[in-house]
C-alpha atoms as a PDB file:
ATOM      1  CA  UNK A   1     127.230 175.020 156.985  1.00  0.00           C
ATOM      2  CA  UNK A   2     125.927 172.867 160.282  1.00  0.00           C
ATOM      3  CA  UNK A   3     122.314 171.658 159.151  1.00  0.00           C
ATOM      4  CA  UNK A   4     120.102 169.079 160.680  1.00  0.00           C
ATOM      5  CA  UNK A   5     117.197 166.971 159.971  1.00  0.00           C
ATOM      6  CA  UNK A   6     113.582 167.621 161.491  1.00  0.00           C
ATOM      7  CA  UNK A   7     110.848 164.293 160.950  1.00  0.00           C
ATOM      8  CA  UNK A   8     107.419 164.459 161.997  1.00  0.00           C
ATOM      9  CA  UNK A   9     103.807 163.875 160.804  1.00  0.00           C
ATOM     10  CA  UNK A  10     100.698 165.620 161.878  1.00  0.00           C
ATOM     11  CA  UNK A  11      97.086 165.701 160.840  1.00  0.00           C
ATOM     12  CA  UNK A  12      96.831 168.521 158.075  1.00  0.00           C
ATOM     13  CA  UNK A  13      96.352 172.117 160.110  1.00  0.00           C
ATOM     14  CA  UNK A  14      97.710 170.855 163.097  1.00  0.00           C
ATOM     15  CA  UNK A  15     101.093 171.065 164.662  1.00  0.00           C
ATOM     16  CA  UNK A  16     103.358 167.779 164.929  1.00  0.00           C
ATOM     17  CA  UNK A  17     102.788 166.001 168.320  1.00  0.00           C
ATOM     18  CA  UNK A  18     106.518 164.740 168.165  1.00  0.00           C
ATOM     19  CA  UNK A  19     109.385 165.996 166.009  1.00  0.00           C
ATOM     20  CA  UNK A  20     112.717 163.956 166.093  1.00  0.00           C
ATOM     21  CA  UNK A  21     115.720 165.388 165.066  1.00  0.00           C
ATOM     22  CA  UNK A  22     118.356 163.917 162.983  1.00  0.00           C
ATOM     23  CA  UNK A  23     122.352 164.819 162.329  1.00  0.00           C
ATOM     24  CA  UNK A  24     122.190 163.601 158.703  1.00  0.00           C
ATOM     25  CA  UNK A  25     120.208 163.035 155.555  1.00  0.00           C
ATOM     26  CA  UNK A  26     120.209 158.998 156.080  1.00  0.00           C
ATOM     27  CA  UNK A  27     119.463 159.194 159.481  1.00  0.00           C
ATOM     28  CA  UNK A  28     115.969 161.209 158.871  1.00  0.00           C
ATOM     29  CA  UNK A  29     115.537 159.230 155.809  1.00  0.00           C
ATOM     30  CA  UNK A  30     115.217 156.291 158.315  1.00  0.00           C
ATOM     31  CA  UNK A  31     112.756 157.760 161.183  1.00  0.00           C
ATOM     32  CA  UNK A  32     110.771 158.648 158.363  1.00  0.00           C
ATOM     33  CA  UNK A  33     110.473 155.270 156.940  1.00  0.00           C
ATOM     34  CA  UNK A  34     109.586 154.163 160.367  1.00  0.00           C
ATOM     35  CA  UNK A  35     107.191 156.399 161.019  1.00  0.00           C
ATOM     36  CA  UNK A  36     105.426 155.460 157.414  1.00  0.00           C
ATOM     37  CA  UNK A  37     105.571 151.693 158.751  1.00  0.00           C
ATOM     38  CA  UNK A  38     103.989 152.773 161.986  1.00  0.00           C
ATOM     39  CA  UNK A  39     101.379 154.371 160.586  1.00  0.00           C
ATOM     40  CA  UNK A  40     100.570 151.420 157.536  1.00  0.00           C
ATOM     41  CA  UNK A  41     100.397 148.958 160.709  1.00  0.00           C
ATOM     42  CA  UNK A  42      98.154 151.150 162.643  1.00  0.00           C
ATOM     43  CA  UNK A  43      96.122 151.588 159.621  1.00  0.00           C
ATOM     44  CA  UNK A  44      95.631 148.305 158.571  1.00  0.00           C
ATOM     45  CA  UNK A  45      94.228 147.797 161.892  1.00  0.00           C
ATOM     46  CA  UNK A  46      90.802 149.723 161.348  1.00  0.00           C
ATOM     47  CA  UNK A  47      90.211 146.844 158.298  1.00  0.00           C
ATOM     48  CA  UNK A  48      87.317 144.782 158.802  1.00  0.00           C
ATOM     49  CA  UNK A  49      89.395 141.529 157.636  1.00  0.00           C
ATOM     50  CA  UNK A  50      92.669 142.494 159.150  1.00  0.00           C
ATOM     51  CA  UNK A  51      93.749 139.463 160.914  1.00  0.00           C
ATOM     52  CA  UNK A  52      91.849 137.088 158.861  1.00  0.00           C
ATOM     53  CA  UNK A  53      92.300 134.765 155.830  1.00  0.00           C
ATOM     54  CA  UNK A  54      90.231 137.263 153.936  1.00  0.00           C
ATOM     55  CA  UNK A  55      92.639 139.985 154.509  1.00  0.00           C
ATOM     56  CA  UNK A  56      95.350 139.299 151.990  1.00  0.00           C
ATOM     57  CA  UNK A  57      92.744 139.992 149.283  1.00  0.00           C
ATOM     58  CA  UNK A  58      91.085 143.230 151.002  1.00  0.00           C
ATOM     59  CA  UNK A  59      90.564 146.225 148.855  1.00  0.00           C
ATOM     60  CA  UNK A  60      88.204 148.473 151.188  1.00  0.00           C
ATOM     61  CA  UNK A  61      89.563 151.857 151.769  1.00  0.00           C
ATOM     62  CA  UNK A  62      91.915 151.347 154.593  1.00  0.00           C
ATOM     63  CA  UNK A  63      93.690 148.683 152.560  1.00  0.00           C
ATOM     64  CA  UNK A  64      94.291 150.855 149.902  1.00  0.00           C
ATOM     65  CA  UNK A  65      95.705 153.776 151.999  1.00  0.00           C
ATOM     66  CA  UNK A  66      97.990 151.191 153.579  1.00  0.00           C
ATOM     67  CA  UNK A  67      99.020 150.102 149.829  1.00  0.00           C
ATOM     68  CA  UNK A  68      99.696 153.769 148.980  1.00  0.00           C
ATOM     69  CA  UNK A  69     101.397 154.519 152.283  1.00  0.00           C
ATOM     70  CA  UNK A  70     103.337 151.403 151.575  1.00  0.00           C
ATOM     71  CA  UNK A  71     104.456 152.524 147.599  1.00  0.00           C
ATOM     72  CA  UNK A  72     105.279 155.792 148.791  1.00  0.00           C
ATOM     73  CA  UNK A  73     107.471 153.976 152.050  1.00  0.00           C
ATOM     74  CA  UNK A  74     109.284 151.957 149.621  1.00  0.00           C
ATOM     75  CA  UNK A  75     110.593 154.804 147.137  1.00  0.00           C
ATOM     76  CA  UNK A  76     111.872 156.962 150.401  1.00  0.00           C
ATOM     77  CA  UNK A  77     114.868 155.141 150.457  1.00  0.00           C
ATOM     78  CA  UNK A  78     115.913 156.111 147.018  1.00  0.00           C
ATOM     79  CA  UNK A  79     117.284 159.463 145.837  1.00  0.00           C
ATOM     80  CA  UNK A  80     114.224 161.455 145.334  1.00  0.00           C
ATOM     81  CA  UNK A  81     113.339 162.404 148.997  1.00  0.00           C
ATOM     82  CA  UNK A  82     117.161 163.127 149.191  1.00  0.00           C
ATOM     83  CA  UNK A  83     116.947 165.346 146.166  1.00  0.00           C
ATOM     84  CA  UNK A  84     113.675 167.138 147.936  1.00  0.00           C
ATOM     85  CA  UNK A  85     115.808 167.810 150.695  1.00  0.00           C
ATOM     86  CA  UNK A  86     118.911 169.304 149.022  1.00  0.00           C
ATOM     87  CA  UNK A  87     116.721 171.639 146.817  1.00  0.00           C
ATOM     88  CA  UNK A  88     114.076 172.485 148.694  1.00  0.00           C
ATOM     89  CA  UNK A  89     115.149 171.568 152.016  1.00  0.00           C
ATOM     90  CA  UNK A  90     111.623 169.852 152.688  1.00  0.00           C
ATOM     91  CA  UNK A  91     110.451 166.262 151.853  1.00  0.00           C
ATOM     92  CA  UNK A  92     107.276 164.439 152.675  1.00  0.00           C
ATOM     93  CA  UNK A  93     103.761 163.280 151.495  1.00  0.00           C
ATOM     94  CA  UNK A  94     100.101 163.807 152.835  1.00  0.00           C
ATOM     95  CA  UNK A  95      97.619 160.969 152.756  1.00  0.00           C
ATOM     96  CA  UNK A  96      94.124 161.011 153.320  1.00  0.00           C
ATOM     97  CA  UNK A  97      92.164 158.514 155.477  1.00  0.00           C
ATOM     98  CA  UNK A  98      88.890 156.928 154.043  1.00  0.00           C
ATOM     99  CA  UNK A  99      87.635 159.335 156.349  1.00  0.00           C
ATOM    100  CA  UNK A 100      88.891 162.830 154.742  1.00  0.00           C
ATOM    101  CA  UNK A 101      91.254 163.318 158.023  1.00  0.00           C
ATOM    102  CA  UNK A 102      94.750 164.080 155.970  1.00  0.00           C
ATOM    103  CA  UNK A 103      98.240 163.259 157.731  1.00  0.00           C
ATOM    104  CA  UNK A 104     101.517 164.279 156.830  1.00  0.00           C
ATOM    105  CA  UNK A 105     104.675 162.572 156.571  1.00  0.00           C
ATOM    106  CA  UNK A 106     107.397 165.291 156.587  1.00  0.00           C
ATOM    107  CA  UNK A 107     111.420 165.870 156.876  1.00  0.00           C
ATOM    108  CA  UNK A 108     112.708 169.349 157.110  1.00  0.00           C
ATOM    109  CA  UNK A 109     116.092 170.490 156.878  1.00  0.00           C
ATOM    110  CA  UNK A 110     117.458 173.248 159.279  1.00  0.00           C
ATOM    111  CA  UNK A 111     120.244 175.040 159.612  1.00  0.00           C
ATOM    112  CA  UNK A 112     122.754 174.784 163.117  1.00  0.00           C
ATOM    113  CA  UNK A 113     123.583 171.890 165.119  1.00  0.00           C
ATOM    114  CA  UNK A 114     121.396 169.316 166.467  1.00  0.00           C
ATOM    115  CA  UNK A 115     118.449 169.956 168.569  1.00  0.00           C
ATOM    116  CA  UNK A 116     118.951 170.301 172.088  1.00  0.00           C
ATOM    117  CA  UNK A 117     117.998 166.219 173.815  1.00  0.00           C
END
């Protein structure tokens, strides 16, 4: 069977503003780690100390998202997103902002060929 690979985020009960499509498992597994590291830099950006000596040692609320963004980023590579996606043909995480505004992180197998460019 032809399957591909859709990878996306969007704010909880709203659609994805941009869905890439990818021919295999490691490909999506890789658009989805970038799209974790875009988000963790974007993030870190709405910290008070961001940018400052202070910074390193920041624990407000946007610093720990980005930590938890960044734990969850680092285990994608390994088998269990890959195991998500074999069984239950979806993989992802939602996080919430200090705010309450949750965003998902998703892939989503499908079946046929590649999207259309």
């Amino acid at each position: 069977m032809i399957v591909h690979f859709h990878i996306a985020s969007n704010k909880v009960g709203q659609p994805p503003s941009d869905t890439q499509c990818a021919e295999d498992e490691d490909d999506a597994v890789l658009a989805l780690e970038t799209l974790l590291g875009d988000q963790m830099d974007e993030w870190a950006d709405r910290c008070p100390a961001y940018g400052t000596d202070d910074w390193q040692e920041c624990s407000c609320a946007w610093c720990e998202l980005v930590l938890n963004v960044e734990r969850y980023n680092d285990g994608v590579g390994d088998d269990a997103v890959g195991h998500n996606l074999r069984e239950h043909g979806t993989a992802g995480e939602v996080f919430y902002t200090p705010d309450g505004i949750g965003k998902a992180f998703w892939i989503k197998r499908e079946d046929g060929a590649r999207c259309a460019a």
